[in-house]
C-alpha atoms as a PDB file:
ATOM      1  CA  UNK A   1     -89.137-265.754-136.790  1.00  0.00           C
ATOM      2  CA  UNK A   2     -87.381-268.240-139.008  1.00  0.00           C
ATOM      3  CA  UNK A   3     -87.262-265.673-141.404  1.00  0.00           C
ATOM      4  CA  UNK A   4     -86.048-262.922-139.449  1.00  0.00           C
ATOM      5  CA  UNK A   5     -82.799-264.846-139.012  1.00  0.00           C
ATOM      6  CA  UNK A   6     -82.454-265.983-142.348  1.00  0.00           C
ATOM      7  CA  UNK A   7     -82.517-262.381-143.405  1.00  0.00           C
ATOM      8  CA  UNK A   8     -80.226-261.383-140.749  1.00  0.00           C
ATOM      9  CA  UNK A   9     -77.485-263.912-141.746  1.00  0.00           C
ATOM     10  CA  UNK A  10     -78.030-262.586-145.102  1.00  0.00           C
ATOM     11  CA  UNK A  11     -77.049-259.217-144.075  1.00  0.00           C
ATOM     12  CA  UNK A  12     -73.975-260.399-142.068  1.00  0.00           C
ATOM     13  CA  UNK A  13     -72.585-262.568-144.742  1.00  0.00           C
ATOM     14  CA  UNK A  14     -72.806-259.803-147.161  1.00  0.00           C
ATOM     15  CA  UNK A  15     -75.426-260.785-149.641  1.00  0.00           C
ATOM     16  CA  UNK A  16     -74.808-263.959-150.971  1.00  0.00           C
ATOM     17  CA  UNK A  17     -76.242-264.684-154.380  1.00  0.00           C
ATOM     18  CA  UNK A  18     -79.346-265.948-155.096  1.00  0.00           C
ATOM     19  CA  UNK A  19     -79.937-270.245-154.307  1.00  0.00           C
ATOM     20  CA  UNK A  20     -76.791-270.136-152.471  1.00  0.00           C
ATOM     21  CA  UNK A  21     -77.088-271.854-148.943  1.00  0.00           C
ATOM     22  CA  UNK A  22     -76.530-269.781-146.269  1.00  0.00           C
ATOM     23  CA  UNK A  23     -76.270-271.542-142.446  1.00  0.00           C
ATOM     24  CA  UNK A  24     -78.908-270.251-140.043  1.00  0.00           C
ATOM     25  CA  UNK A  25     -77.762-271.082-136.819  1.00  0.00           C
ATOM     26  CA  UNK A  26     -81.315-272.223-134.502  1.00  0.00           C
ATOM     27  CA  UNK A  27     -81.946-271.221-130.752  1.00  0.00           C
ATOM     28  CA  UNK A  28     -81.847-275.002-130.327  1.00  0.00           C
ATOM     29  CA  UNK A  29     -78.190-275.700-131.102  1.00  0.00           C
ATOM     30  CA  UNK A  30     -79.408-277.823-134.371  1.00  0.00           C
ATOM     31  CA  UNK A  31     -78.280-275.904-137.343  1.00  0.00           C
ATOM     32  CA  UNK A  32     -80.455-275.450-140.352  1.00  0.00           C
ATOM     33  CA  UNK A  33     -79.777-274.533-144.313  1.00  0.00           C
ATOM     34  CA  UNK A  34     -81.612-271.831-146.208  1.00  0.00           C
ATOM     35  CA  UNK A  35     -81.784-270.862-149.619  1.00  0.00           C
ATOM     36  CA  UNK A  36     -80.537-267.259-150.035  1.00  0.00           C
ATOM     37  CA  UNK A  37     -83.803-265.512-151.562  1.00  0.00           C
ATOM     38  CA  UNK A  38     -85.472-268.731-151.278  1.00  0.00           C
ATOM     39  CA  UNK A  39     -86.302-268.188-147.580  1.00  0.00           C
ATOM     40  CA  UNK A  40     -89.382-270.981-147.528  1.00  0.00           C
ATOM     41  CA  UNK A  41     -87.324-274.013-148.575  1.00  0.00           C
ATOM     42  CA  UNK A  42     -85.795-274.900-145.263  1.00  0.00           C
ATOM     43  CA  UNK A  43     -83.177-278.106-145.217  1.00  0.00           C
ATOM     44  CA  UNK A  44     -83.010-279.432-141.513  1.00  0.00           C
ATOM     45  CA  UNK A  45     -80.449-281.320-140.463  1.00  0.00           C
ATOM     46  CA  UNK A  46     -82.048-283.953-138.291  1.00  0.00           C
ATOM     47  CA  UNK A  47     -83.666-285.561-141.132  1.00  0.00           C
ATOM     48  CA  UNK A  48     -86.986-285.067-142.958  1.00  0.00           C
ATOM     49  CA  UNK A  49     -87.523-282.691-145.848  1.00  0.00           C
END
């Protein structure tokens, strides 16, 4: 699901290139940072890795 948003903010901010952060806002409210093309390595922003 994750995913699915990642690549969807992808798409609407035009392809950025690759291991540039992209913001993926979350159903919860808490935004989260994703690697363009690197769509495993999550960075949350209320703490932990």
């Amino acid at each position: 699901m994750i995913e699915d948003k990642i690549k969807e903010c992808v798409r609407r901010s035009g392809h950025p290139r690759p291991g540039s952060r992209i913001l993926v806002a979350m159903s919860g409210g808490k935004d989260s940072f994703a690697v363009a093309f690197g769509l495993k390595r999550l960075e949350v922003g209320t703490g932990g890795r």
